[in-house]
C-alpha atoms as a PDB file:
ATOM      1  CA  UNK A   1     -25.263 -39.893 -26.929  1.00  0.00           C
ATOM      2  CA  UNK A   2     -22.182 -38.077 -26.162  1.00  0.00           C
ATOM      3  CA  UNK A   3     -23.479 -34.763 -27.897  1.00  0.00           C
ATOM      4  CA  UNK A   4     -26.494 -34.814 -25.181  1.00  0.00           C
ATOM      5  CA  UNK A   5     -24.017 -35.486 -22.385  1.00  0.00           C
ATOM      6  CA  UNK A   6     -22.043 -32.855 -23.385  1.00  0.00           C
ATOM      7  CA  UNK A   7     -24.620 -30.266 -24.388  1.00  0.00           C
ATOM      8  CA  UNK A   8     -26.083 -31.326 -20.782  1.00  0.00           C
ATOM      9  CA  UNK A   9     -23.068 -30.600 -18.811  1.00  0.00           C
ATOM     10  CA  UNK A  10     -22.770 -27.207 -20.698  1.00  0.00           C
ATOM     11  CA  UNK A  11     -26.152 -26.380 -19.930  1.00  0.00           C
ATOM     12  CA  UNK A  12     -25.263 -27.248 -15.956  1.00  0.00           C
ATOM     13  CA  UNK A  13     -21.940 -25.259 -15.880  1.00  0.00           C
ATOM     14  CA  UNK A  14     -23.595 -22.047 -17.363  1.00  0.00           C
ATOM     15  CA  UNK A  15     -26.161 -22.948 -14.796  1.00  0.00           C
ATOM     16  CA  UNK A  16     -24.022 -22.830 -11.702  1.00  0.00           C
ATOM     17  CA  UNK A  17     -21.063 -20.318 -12.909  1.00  0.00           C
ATOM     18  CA  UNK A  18     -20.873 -17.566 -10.312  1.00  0.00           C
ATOM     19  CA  UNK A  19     -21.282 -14.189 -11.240  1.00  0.00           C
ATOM     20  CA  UNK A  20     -18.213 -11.535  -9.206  1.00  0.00           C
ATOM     21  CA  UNK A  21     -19.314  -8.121  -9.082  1.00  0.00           C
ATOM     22  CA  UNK A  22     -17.212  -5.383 -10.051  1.00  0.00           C
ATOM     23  CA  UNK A  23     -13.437  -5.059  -8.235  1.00  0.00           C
ATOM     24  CA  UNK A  24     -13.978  -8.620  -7.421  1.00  0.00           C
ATOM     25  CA  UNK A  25     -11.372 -11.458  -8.773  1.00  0.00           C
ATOM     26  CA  UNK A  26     -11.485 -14.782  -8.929  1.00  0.00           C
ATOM     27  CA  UNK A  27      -8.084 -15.811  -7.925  1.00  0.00           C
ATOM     28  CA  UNK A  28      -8.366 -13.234  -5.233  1.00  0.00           C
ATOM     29  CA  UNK A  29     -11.563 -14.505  -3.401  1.00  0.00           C
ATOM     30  CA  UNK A  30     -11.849 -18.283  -5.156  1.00  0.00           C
ATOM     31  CA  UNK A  31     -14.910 -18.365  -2.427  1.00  0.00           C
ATOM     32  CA  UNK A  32     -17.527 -15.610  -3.658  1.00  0.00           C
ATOM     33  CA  UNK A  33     -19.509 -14.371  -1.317  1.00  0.00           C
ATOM     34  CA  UNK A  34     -17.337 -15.944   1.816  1.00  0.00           C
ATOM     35  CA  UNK A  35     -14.540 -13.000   0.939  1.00  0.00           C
ATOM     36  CA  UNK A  36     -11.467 -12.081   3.483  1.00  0.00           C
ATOM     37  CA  UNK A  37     -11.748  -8.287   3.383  1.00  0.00           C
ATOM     38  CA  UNK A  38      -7.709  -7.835   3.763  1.00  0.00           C
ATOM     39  CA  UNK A  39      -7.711  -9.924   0.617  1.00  0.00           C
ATOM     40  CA  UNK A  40      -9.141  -7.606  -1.433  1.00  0.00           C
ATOM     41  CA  UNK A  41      -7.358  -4.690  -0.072  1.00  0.00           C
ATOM     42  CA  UNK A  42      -4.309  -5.757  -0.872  1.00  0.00           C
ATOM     43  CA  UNK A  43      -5.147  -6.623  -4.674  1.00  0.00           C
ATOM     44  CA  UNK A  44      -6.485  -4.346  -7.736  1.00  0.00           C
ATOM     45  CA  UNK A  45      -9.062  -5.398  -8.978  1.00  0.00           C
ATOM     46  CA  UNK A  46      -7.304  -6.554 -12.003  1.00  0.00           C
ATOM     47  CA  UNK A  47      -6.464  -9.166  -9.592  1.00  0.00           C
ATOM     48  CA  UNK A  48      -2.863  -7.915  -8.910  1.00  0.00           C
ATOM     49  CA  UNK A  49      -0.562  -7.732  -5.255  1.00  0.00           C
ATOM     50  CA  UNK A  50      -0.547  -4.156  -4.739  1.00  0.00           C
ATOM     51  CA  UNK A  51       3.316  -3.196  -3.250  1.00  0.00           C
ATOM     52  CA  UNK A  52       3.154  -2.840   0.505  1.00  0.00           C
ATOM     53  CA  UNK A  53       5.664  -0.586   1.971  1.00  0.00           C
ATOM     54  CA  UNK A  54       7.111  -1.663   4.845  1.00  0.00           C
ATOM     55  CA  UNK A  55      10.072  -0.600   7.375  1.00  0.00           C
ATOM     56  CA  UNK A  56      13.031  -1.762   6.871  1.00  0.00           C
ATOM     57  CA  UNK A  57      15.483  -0.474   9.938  1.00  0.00           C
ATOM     58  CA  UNK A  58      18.565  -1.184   7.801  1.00  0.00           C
ATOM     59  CA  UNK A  59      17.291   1.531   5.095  1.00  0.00           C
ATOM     60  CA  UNK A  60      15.573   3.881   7.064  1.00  0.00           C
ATOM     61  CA  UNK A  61      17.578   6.847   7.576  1.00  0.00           C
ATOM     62  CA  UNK A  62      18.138   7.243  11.611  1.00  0.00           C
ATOM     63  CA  UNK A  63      16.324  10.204  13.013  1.00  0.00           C
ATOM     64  CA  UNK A  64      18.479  12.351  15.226  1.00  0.00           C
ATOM     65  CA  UNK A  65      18.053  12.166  18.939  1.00  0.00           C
ATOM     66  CA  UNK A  66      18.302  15.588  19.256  1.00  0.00           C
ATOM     67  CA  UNK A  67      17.529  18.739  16.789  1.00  0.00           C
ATOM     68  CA  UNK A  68      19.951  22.191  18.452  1.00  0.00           C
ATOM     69  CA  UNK A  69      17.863  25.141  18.727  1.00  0.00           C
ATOM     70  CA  UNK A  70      18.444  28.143  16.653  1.00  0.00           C
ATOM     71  CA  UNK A  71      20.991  30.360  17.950  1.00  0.00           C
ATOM     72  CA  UNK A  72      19.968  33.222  20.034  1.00  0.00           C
ATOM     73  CA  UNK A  73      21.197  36.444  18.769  1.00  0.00           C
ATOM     74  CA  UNK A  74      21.970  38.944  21.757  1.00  0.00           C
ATOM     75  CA  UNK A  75      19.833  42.378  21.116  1.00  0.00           C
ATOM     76  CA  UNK A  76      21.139  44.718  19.100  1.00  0.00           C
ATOM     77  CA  UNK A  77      23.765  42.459  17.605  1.00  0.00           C
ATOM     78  CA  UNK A  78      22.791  41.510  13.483  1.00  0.00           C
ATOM     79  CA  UNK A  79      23.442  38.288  12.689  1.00  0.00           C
ATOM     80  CA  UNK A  80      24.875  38.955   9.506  1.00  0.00           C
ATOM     81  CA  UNK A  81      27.834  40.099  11.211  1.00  0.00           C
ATOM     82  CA  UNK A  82      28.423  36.416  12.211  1.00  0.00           C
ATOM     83  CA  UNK A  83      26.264  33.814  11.114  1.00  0.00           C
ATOM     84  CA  UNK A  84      28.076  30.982  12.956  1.00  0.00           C
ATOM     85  CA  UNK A  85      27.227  32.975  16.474  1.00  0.00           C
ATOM     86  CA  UNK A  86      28.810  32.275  18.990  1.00  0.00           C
ATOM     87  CA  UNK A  87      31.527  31.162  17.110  1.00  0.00           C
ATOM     88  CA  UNK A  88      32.403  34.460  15.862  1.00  0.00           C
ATOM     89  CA  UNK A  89      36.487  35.040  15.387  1.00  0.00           C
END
């Protein structure tokens, strides 16, 4: 008795198991076909978190308000003479 109840609940299991296609997980999208697409963006398909970079004020480098020009040489003047121009002693 119990080998037909068991061989009958094997037979339904195998019957009903869903099938994921490629790049799909199981413990990513537990609802196959019903998926969320940003769900499966954010994981391989392995199955694993892939490492989202985010920004982080207190790391970030702060960007300078503002960049100086280049110095303007006056003509005829070579700016090897004084690289530092116009602070040439």
């Amino acid at each position: 008795m119990f080998g037909k109840l068991f061989f009958f609940f094997a037979v339904l299991v195998v019957a009903l198991a869903r099938e994921y296609p490629a790049g799909v997980h199981p413990a990513v999208c537990p609802n196959y076909p019903y998926c969320d697409a940003d769900a499966l963006a954010r994981h391989t398909p392995d199955g694993m978190p892939i490492p989202q970079w985010g920004y982080h004020p207190g790391v970030a480098p702060a960007a300078p308000g503002h960049v100086p020009a280049a110095p303007r040489y006056p003509a005829d003047f070579p700016p090897a003479l004084c690289p530092n121009y116009p602070y040439c002693w």
